[in-house]
Protein backbone atom coordinates (compact mmCIF):
# COMPACT_ATOMS: atom_id res chain seq x y z
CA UNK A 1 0.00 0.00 0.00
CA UNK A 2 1.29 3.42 -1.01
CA UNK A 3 1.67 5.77 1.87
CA UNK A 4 1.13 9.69 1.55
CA UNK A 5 3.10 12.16 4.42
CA UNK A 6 1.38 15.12 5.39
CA UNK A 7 3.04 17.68 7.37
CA UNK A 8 1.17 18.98 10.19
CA UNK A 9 1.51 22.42 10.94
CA UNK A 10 3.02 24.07 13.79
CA UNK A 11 2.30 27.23 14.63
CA UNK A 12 5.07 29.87 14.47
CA UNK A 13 7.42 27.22 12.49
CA UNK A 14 5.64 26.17 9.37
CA UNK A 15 5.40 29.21 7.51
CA UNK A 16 5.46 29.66 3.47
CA UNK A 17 9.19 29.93 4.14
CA UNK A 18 10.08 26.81 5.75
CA UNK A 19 7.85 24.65 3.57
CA UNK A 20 9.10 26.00 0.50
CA UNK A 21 13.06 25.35 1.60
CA UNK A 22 11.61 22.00 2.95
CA UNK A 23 9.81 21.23 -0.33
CA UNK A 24 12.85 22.12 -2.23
CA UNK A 25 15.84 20.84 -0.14
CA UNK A 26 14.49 17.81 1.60
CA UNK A 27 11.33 16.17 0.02
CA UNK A 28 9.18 13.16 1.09
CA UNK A 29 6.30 15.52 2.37
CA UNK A 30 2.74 15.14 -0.18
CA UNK A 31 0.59 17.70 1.24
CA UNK A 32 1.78 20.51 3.87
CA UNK A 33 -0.73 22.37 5.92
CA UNK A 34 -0.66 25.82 6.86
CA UNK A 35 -0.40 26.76 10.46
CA UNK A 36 -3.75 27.79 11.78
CA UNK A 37 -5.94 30.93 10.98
CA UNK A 38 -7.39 32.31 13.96
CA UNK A 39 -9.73 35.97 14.27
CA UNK A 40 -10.24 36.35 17.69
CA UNK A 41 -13.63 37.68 17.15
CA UNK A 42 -12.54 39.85 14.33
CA UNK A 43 -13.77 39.19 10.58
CA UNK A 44 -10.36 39.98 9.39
CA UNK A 45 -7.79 38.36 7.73
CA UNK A 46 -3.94 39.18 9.58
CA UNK A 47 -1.58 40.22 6.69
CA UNK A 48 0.57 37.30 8.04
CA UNK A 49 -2.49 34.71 7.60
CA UNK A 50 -2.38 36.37 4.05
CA UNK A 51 1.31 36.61 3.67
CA UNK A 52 1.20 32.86 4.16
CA UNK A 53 -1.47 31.66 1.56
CA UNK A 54 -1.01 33.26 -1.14
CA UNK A 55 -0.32 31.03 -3.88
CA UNK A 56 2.71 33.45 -5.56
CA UNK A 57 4.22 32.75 -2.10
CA UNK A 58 3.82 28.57 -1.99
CA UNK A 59 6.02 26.56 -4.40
CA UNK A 60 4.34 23.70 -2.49
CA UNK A 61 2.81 20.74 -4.50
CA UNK A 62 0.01 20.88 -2.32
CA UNK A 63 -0.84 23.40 0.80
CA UNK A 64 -4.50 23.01 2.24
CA UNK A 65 -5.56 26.04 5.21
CA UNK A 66 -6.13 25.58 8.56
CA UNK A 67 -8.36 27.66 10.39
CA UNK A 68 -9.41 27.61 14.20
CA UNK A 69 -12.89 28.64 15.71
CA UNK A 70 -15.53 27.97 17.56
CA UNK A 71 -17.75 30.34 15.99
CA UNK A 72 -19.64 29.34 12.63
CA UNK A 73 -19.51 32.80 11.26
CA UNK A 74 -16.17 33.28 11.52
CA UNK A 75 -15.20 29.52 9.99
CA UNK A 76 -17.79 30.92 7.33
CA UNK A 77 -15.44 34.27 6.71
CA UNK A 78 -12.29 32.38 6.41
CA UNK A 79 -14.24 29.80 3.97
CA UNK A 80 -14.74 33.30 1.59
CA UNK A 81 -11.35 33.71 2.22
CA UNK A 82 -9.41 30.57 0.87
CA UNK A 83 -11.44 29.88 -2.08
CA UNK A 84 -11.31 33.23 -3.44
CA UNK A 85 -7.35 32.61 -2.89
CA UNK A 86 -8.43 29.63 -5.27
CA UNK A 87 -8.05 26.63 -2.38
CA UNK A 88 -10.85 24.07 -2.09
CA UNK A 89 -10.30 22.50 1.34
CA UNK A 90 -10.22 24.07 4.57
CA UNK A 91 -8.61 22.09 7.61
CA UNK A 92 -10.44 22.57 11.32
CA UNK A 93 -8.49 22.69 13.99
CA UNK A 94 -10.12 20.79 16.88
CA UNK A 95 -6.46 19.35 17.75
CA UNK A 96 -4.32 22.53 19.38
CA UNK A 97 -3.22 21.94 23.12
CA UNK A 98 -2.32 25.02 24.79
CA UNK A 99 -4.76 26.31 27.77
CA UNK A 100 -4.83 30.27 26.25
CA UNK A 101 -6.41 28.26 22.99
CA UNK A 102 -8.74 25.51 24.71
CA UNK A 103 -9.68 27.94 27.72
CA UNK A 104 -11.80 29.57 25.13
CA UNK A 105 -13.24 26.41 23.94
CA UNK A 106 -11.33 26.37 20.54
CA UNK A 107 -8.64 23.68 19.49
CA UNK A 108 -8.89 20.22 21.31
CA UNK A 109 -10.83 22.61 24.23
CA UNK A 110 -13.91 22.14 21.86
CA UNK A 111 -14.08 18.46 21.44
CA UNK A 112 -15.86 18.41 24.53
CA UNK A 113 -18.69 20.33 23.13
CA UNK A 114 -20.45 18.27 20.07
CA UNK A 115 -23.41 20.33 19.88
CA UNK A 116 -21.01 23.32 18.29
CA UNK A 117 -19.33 21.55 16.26
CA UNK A 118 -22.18 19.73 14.55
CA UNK A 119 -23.84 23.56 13.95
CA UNK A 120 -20.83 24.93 12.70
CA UNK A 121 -20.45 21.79 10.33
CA UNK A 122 -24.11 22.10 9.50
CA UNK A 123 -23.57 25.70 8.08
CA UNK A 124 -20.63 25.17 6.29
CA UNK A 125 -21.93 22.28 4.49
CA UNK A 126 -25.26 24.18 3.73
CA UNK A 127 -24.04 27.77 3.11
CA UNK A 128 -20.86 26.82 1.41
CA UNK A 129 -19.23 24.23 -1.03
CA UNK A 130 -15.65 23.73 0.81
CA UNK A 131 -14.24 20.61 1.35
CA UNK A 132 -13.94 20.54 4.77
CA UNK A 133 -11.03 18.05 6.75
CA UNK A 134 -10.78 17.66 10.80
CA UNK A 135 -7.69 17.84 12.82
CA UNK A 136 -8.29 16.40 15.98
CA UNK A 137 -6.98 15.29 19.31
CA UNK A 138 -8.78 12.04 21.21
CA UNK A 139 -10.27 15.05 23.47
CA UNK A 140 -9.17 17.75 26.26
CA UNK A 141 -9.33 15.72 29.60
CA UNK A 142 -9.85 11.75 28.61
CA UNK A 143 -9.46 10.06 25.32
CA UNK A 144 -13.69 9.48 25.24
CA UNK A 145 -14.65 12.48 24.49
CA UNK A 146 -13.44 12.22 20.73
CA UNK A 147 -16.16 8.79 20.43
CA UNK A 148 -18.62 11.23 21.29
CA UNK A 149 -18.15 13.45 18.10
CA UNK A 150 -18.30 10.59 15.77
CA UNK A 151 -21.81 10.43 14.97
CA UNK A 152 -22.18 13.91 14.15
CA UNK A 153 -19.07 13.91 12.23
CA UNK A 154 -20.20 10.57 10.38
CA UNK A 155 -23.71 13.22 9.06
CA UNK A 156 -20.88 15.27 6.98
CA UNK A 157 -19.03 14.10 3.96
CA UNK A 158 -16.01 14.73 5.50
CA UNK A 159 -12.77 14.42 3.61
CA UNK A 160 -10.94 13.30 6.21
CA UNK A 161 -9.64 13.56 9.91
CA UNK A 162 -6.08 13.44 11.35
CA UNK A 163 -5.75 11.88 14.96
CA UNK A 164 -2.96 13.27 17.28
CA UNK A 165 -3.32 9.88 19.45
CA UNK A 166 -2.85 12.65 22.82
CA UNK A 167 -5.38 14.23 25.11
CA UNK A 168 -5.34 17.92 24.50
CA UNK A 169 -3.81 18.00 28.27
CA UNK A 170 -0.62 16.23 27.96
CA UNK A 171 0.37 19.03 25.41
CA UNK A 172 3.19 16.78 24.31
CA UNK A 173 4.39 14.94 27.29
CA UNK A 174 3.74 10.84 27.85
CA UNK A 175 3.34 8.42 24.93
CA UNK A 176 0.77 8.59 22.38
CA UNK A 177 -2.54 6.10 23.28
CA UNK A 178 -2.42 3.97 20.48
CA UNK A 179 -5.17 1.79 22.09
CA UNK A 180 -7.49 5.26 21.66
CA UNK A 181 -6.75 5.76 18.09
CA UNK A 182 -7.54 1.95 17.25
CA UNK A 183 -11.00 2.06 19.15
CA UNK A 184 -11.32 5.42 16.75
CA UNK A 185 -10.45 3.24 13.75
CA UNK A 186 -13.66 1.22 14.73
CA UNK A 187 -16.18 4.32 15.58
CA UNK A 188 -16.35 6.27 12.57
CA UNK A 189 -17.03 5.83 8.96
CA UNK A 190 -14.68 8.67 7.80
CA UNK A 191 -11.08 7.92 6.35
CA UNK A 192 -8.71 8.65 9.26
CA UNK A 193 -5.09 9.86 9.41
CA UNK A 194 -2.22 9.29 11.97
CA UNK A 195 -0.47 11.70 13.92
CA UNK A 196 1.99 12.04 16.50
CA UNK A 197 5.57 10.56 17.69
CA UNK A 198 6.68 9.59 14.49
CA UNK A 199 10.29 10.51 14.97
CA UNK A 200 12.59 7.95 13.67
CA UNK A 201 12.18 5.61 10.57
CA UNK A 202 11.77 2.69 13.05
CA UNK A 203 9.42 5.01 14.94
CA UNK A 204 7.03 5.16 11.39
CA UNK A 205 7.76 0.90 10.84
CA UNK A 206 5.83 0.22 14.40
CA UNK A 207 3.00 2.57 13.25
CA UNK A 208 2.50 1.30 10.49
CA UNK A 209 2.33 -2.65 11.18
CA UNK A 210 0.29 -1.32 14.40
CA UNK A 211 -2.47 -0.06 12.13
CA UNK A 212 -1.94 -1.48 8.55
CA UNK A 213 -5.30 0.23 7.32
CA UNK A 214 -3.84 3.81 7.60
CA UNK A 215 -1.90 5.48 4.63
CA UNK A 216 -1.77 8.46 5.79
CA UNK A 217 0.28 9.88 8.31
CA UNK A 218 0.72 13.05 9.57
CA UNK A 219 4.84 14.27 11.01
CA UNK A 220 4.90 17.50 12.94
CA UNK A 221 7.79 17.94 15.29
CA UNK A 222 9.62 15.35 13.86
CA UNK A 223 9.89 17.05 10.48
CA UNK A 224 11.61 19.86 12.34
CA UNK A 225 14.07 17.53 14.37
CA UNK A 226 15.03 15.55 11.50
CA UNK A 227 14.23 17.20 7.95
CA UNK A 228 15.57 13.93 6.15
CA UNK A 229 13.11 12.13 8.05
CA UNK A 230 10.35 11.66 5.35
CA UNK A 231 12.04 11.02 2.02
CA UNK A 232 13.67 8.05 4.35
CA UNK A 233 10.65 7.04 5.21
CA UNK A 234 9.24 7.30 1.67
CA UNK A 235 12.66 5.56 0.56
CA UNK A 236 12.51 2.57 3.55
CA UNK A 237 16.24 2.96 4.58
CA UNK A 238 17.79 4.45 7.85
CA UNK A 239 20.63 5.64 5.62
CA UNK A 240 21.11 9.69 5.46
CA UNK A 241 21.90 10.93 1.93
CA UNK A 242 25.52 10.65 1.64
CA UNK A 243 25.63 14.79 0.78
CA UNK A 244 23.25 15.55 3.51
CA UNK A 245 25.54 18.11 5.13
CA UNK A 246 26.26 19.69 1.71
CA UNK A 247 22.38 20.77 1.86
CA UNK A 248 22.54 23.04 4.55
CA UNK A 249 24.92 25.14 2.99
C-alpha cells in the first residue's frame, strides 16, 4: 500500500518559508498544511495569515488552510477567504493543546462540546461548497470524548480527519494512546489519518504494522528535528543521503 506524508503544521514554524526550503531541499512531504488561521472575534484576515497563503508565495505541490474557531460565522469568513485565494479545502483545527487556545473552547478545548461543532459543520456544508477536513486530538481531559463526536461527524461528507493519538492535556508529554486511536479506527465511517511521535524511521515501521489500514500519516515535530526524516521514510532505509551536510549550505 502506497503511503502519503502530510506535514502537520506548527504554529510559528511552518510558515510559506520553511515549507518551500523543505519542499525544495528535503522532500518526502505530499501535502503541507498551513499553520492555523485564527480571528479572535474579528472578521479579518492578519496580513501574516495572508502573507502565508497566497499562492505566488507557496512553491508547495500541495498546501491546504487551517483555520481555528468555535464560531460558525467566523469559519464561514475564512471559507470566503481561501477559495477566493483559489483553495478548495479548509482544515479545522479541533487538535491545538495550549490552555490560552482551549480555555476559550477552541482547538482540542472544543471536542468536549459536540453540539457546536455539529452547527458549525451544518452551516458550512449548507451555506458553502468547501471541502472541509478535521484535525483532531482524542479530546481535552480523557481520550472518550473524541467517540462522542463521531456520529455527528459521520452526518458530513467529510474528507478526512487526522488523529494526534494525545489528550489535549498532555500538550506533548507521555506516549501517544495507540489503544485510543484503534477504538477510533472502529467508531467512525470517515477515512482517518495518523499523527503524533513519528520521529525515527523505526518510529514510522511500528505505526505502520500497528495499524496497517492507515496510509496516511501526519509528522509535525519530527519534520523539524530531522528534515531527512520523510524522504527516508518514503525511501525505507535508515541511511542519510551521503551529501546531507552539503544541503545546509
Amino acid at each position: 500500500m502506497a503511503i502519503t506524508l502530510l506535514s502537520s503544521p506548527l504554529q510559528g514554524f511552518t510558515d510559506f518559508r520553511f515549507r518551500n526550503a523543505f519542499h525544495h531541499y528535503f522532500g518526502g512531504i505530499d501535502t503541507f498544511y498551513a499553520p492555523y488561521i485564527r480571528l479572535n472575534g474579528k472578521l479579518k484576515i492578519k496580513q501574516s495569515y495572508q502573507n502565508d497563503l497566497q499562492l505566488e508565495n507557496n512553491s508547495t505541490t500541495n498546501l491546504i488552510p487551517q483555520v481555528m474557531t468555535n464560531d460558525a460565522d467566523e469559519f464561514l469568513f475564512v471559507v470566503k477567504y481561501v477559495q477566493s485565494l483559489g483553495y478548495k479545502e479548509l482544515n479545522w483545527n479541533l487538535g491545538c493543546p495550549y490552555p490560552m487556545v482551549t480555555k476559550s473552547g477552541m482547538g482540542s478545548g472544543l471536542i468536549c462540546n459536540p453540539t457546536k461543532i455539529d452547527e458549525i459543520l451544518k452551516r458550512a456544508h449548507n451555506e458553502t461548497d468547501i471541502t472541509v477536513s478535521m484535525k483532531m486530538r482524542m479530546g481535552y481531559e480523557h481520550a472518550e470524548e473524541i467517540l462522542d463526536t463521531f456520529p455527528i461527524l459521520d452526518n458530513y461528507p467529510l474528507k478526512s480527519i487526522a488523529i494526534h493519538a494525545r489528550i489535549g492535556k498532555q500538550l506533548y508529554k507521555g506516549p501517544v494512546d495507540l489503544e485510543a486511536f484503534s477504538r477510533c479506527l472502529d467508531s467512525t465511517k470517515h477515512k482517518l489519518y495518523y499523527n503524533g511521535d513519528i520521529t525515527s524511521v523505526e518510529a514510522f515501521q511500528k505505526i505502520k504494522e500497528r495499524f496497517p489500514s492507515i496510509d496516511h500519516f501526519m509528522i509535525g515535530r519530527g519534520l523539524i528535528a530531522d528534515p531527512f526524516l520523510p524522504s527516508m521514510i518514503k525511501n525505507n532505509t535508515n541511511e542519510y543521503p551521503k551529501n546531507r551536510w552539503d544541503i545546509f549550505s
